[in-house]
C-alpha atoms as a PDB file:
ATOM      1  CA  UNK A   1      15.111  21.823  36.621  1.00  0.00           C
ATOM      2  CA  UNK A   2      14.071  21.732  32.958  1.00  0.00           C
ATOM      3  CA  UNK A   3      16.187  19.184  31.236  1.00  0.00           C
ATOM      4  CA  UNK A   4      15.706  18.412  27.154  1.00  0.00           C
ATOM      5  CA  UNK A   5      17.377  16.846  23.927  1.00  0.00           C
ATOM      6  CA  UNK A   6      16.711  14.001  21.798  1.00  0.00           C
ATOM      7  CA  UNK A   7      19.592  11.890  20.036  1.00  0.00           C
ATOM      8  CA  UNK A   8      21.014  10.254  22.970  1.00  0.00           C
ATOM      9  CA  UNK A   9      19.526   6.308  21.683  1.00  0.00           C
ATOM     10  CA  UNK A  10      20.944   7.510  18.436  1.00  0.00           C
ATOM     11  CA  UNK A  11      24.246   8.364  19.509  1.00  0.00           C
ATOM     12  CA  UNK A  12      24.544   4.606  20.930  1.00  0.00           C
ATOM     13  CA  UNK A  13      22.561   2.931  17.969  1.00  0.00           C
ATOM     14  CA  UNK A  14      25.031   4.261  16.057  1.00  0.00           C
ATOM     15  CA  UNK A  15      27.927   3.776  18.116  1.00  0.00           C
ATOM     16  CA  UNK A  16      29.123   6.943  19.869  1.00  0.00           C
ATOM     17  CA  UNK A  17      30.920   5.427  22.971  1.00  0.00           C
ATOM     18  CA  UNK A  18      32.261   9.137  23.941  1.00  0.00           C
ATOM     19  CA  UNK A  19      31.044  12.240  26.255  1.00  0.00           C
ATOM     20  CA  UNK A  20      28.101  11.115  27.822  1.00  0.00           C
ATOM     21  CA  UNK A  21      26.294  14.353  27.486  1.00  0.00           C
ATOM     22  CA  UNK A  22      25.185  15.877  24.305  1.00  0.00           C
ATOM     23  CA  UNK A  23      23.478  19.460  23.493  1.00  0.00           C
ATOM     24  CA  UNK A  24      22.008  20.609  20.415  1.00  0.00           C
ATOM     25  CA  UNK A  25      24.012  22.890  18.150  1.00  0.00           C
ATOM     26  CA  UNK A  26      21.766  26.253  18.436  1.00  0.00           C
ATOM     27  CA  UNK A  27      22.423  27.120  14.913  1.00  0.00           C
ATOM     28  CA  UNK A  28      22.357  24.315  12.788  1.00  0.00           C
ATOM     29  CA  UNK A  29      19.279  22.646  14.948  1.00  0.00           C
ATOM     30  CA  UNK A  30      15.637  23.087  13.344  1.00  0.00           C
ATOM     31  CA  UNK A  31      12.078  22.035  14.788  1.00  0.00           C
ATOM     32  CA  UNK A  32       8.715  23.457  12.299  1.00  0.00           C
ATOM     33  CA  UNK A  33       5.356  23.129  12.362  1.00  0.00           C
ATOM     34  CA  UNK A  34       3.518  22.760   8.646  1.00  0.00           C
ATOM     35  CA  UNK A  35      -0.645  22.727   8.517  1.00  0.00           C
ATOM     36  CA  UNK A  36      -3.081  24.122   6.292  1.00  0.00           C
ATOM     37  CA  UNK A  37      -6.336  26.637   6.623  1.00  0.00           C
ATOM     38  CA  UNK A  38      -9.288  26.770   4.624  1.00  0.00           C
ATOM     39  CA  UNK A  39      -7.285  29.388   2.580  1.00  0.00           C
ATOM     40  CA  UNK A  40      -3.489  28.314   2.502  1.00  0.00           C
ATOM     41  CA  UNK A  41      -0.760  26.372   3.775  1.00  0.00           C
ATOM     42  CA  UNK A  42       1.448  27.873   6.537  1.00  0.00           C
ATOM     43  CA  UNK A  43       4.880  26.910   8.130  1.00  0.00           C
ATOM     44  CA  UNK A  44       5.482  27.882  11.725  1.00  0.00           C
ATOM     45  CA  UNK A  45       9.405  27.930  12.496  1.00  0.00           C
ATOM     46  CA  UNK A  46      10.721  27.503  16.507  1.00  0.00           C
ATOM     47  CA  UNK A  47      13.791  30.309  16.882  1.00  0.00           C
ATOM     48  CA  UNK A  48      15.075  28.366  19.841  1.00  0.00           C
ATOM     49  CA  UNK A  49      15.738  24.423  20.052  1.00  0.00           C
ATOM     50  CA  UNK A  50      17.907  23.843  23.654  1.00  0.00           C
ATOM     51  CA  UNK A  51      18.778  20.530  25.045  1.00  0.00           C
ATOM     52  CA  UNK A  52      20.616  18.040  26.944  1.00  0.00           C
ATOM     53  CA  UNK A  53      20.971  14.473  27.082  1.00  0.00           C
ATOM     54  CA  UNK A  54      22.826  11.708  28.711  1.00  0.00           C
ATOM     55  CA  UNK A  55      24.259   8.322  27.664  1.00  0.00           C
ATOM     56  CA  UNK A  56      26.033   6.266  30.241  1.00  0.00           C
ATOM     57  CA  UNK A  57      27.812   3.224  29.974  1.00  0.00           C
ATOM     58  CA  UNK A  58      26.793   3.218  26.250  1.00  0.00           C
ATOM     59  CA  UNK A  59      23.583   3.202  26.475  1.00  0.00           C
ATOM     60  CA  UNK A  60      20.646   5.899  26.429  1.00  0.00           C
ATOM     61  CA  UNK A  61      19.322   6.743  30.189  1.00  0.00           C
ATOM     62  CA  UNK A  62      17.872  10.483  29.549  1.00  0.00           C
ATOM     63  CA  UNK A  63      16.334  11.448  26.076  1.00  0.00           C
ATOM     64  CA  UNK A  64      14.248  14.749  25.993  1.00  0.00           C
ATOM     65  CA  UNK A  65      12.867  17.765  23.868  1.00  0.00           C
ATOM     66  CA  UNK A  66      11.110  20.787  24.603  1.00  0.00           C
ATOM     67  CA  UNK A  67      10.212  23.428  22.854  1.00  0.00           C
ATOM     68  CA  UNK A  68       9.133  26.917  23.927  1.00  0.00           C
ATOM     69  CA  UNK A  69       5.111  27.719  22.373  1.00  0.00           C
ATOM     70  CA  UNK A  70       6.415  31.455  22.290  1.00  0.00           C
ATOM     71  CA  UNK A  71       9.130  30.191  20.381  1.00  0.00           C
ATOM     72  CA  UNK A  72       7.543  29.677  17.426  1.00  0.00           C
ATOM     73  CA  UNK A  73       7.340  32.182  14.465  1.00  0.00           C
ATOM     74  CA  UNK A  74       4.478  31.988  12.178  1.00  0.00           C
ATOM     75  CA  UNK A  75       5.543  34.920   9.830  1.00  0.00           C
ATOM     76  CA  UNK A  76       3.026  36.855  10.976  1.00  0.00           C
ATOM     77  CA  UNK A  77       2.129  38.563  14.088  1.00  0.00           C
ATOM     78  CA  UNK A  78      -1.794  37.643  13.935  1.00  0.00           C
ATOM     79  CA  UNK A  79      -1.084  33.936  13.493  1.00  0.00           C
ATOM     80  CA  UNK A  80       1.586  34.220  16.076  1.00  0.00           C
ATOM     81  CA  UNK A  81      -0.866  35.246  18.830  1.00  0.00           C
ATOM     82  CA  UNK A  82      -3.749  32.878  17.345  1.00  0.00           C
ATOM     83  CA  UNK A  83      -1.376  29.570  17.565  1.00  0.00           C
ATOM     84  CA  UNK A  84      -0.323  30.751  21.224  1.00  0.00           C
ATOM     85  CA  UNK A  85      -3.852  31.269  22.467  1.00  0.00           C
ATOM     86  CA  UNK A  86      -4.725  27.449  21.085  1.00  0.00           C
ATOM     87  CA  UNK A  87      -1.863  26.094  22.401  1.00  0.00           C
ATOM     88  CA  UNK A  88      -2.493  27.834  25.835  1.00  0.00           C
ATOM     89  CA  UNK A  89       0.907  29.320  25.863  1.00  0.00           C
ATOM     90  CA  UNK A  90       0.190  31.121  29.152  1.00  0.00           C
ATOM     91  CA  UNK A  91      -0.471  27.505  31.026  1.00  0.00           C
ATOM     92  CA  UNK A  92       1.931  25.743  29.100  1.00  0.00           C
ATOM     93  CA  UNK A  93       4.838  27.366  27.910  1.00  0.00           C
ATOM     94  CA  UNK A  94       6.246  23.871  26.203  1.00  0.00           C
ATOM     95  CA  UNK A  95       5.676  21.419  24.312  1.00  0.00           C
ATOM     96  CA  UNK A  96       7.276  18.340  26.021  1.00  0.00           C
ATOM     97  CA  UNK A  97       9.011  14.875  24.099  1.00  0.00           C
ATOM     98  CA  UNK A  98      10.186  11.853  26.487  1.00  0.00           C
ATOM     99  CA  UNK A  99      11.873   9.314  24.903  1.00  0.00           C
ATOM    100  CA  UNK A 100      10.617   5.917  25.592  1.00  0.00           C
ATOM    101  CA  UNK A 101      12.239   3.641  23.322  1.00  0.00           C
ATOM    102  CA  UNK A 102      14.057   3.421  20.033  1.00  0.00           C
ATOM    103  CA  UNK A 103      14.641   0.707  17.368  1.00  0.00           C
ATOM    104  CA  UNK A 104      17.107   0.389  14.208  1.00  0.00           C
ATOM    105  CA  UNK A 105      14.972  -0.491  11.404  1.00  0.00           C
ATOM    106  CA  UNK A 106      17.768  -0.630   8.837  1.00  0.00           C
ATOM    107  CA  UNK A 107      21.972   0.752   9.174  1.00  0.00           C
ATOM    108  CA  UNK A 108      22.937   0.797   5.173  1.00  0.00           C
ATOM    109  CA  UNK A 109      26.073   2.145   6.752  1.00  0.00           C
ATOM    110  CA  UNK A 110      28.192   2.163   9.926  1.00  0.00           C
ATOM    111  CA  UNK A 111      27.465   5.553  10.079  1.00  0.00           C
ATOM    112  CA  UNK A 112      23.772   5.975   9.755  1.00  0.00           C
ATOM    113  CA  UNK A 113      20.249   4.269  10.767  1.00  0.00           C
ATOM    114  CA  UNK A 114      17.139   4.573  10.155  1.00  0.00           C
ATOM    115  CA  UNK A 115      14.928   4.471  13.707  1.00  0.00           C
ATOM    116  CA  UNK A 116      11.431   4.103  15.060  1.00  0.00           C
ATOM    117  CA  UNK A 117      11.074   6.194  17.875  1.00  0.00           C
ATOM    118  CA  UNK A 118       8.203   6.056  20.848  1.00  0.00           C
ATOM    119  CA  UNK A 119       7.894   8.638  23.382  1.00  0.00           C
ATOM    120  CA  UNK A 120       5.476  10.893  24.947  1.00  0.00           C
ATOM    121  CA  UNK A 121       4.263  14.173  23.305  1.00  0.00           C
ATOM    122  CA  UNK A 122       2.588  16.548  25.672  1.00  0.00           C
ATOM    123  CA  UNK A 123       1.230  19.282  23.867  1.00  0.00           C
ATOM    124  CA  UNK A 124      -1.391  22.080  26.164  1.00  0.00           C
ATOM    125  CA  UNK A 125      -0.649  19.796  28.881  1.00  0.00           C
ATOM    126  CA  UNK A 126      -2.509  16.679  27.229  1.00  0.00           C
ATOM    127  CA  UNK A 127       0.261  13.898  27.308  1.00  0.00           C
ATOM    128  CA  UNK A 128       0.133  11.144  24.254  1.00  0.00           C
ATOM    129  CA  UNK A 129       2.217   8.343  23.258  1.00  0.00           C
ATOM    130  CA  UNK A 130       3.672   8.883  19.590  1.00  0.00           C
ATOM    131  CA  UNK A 131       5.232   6.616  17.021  1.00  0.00           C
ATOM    132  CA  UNK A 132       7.252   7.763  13.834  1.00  0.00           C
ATOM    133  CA  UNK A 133      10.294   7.121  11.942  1.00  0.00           C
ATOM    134  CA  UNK A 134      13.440   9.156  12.053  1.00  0.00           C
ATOM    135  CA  UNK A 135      16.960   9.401  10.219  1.00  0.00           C
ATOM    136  CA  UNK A 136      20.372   9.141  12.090  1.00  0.00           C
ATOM    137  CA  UNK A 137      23.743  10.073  11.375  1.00  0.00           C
ATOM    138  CA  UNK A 138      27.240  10.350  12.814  1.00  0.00           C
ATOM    139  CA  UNK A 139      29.374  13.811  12.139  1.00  0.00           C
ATOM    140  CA  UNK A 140      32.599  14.642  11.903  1.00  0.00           C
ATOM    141  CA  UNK A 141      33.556  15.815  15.584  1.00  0.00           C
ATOM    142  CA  UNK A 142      31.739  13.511  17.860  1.00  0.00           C
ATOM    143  CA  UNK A 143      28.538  15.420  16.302  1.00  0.00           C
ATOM    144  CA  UNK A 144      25.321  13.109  15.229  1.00  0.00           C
ATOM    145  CA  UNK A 145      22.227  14.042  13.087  1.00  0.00           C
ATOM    146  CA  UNK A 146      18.418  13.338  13.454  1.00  0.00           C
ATOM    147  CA  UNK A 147      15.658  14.373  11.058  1.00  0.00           C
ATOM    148  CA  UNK A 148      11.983  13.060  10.998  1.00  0.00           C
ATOM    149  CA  UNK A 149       8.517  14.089  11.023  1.00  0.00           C
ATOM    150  CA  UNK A 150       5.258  13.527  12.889  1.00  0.00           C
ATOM    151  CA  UNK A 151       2.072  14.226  11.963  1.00  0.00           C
ATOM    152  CA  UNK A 152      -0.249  14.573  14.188  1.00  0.00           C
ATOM    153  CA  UNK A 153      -4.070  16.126  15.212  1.00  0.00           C
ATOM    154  CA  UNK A 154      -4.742  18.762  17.359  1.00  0.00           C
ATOM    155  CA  UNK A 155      -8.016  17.104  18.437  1.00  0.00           C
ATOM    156  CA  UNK A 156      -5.791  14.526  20.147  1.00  0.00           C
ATOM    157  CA  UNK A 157      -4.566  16.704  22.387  1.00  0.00           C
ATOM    158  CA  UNK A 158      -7.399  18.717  23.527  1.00  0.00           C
ATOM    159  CA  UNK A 159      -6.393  21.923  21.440  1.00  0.00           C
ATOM    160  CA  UNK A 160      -9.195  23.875  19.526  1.00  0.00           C
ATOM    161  CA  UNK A 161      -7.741  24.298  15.854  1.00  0.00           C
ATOM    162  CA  UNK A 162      -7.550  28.106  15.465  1.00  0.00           C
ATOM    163  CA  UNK A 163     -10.159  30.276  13.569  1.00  0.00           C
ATOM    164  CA  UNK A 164     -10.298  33.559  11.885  1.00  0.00           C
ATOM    165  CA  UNK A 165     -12.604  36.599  10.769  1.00  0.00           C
ATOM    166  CA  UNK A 166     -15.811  34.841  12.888  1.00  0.00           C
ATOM    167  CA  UNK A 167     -14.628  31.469  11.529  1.00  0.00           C
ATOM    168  CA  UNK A 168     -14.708  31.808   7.908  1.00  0.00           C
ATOM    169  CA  UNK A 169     -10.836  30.972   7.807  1.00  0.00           C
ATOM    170  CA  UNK A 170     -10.142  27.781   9.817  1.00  0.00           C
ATOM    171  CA  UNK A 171      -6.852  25.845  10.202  1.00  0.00           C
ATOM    172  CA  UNK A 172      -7.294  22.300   9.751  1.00  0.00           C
ATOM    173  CA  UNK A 173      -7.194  19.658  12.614  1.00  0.00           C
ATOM    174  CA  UNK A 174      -4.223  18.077  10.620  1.00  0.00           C
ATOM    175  CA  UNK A 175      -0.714  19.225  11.199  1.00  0.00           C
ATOM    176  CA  UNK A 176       2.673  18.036  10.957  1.00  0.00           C
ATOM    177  CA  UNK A 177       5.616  18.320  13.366  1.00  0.00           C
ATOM    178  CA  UNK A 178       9.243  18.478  11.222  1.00  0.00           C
ATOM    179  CA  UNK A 179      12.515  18.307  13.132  1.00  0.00           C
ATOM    180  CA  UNK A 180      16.346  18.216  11.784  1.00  0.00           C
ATOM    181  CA  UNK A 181      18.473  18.074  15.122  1.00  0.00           C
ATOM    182  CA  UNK A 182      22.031  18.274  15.558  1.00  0.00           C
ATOM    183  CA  UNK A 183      24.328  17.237  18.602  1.00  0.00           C
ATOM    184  CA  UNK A 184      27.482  18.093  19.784  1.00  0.00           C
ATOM    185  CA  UNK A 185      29.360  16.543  22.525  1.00  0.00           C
ATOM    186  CA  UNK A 186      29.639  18.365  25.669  1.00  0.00           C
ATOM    187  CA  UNK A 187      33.254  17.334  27.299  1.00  0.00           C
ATOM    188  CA  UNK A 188      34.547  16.935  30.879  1.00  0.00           C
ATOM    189  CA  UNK A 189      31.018  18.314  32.511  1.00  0.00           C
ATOM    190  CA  UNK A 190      28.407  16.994  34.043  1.00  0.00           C
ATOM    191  CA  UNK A 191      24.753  16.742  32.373  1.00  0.00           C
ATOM    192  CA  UNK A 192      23.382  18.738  35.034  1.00  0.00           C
ATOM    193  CA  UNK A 193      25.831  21.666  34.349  1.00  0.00           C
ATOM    194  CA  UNK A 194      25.043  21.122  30.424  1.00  0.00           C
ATOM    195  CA  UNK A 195      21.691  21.279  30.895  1.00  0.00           C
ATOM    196  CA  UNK A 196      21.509  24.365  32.669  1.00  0.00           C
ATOM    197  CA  UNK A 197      24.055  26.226  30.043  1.00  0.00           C
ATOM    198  CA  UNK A 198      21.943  25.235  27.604  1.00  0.00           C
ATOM    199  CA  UNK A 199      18.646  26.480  28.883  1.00  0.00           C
ATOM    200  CA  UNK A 200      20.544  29.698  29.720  1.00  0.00           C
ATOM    201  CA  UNK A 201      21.843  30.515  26.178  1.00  0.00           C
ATOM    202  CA  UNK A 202      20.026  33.896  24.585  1.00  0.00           C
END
């Protein structure tokens, strides 16, 4: 079974001692992809972010993401089907985050933090360790708040940057992952049952 979210560290970093499983609020919840081509710059927007995660005895013990390829919406069709094919959407439907560890770098309030965050990325099935700096925040409701960015090449995980019209437009090998996540507690149910109403939602 498929299990993913992020937050979970934060949620303790920051002091959430409540439900011990989280999901991501499908609405408010954003993950985008921002590059550039040999012609213009180009944001590529994921319509679904799903996700679980479990803290237990106030403290994180299961932090994922992942993100459906076919998810992602480049504004056009052509670029659509040109960042699947790169990706290799058809072998690997996701991209894949694993939490590993997270530190506080600075709280200027009892209510926020600002992390470092390492974790595994796997991205076309090529797995890499990752490093980069994220915001947290406590909501009203139990709810908590993480936005960051990563940039990243393609290179580094095996993917071919995409080309156009017999490679006179290119996309460059530089590219940078943005996410703005929010959590909501999930009460009186298992992470297990969470996770599989999450994955489930249209």
């Amino acid at each position: 079974m498929r299990v993913i979210g992020l937050l979970s560290a934060v949620l303790f970093l920051l002091g959430f001692r409540g439900t011990p499983c989280y999901v991501p609020d499908p609405v408010a919840s954003r993950v985008w992809i921002e590059g550039r081509s040999t012609v213009n710059r180009f944001t590529c927007a994921a319509t679904r972010v799903e996700g679980v995660g479990e803290v237990e005895a106030g403290r994180a013990v299961q932090a994922r993401l992942v993100v459906p390829v076919r998810a992602f919406d480049c504004g056009k069709q052509a670029m659509n089907r040109d960042l699947q094919e790169a990706l290799q959407a058809d072998r690997f439907p996701e991209i894949r985050f694993k939490l590993s560890e997270v530190a506080v770098l600075e709280a200027p309030a009892a209510d926020s933090a600002r992390l470092e965050v390492v974790g595994a990325l796997t991205i076309a099935g090529t797995t890499r360790t990752v490093r980069f700096a994220a915001a947290g925040q406590l909501l009203a409701s139990g709810r908590a708040r993480l936005v960051g960015s990563l940039p990243l090449k393609l290179t580094d995980f095996n993917v071919k940057p995409p080309t156009a019209l017999l490679g006179l437009i290119r996309v460059h090998d530089q590219i940078t992952v943005h996410f703005d996540l929010v959590v909501q507690p999930v009460a009186w149910r298992p992470c297990a049952v969470a996770a599989a109403d999450s994955l489930n939602q249209p």
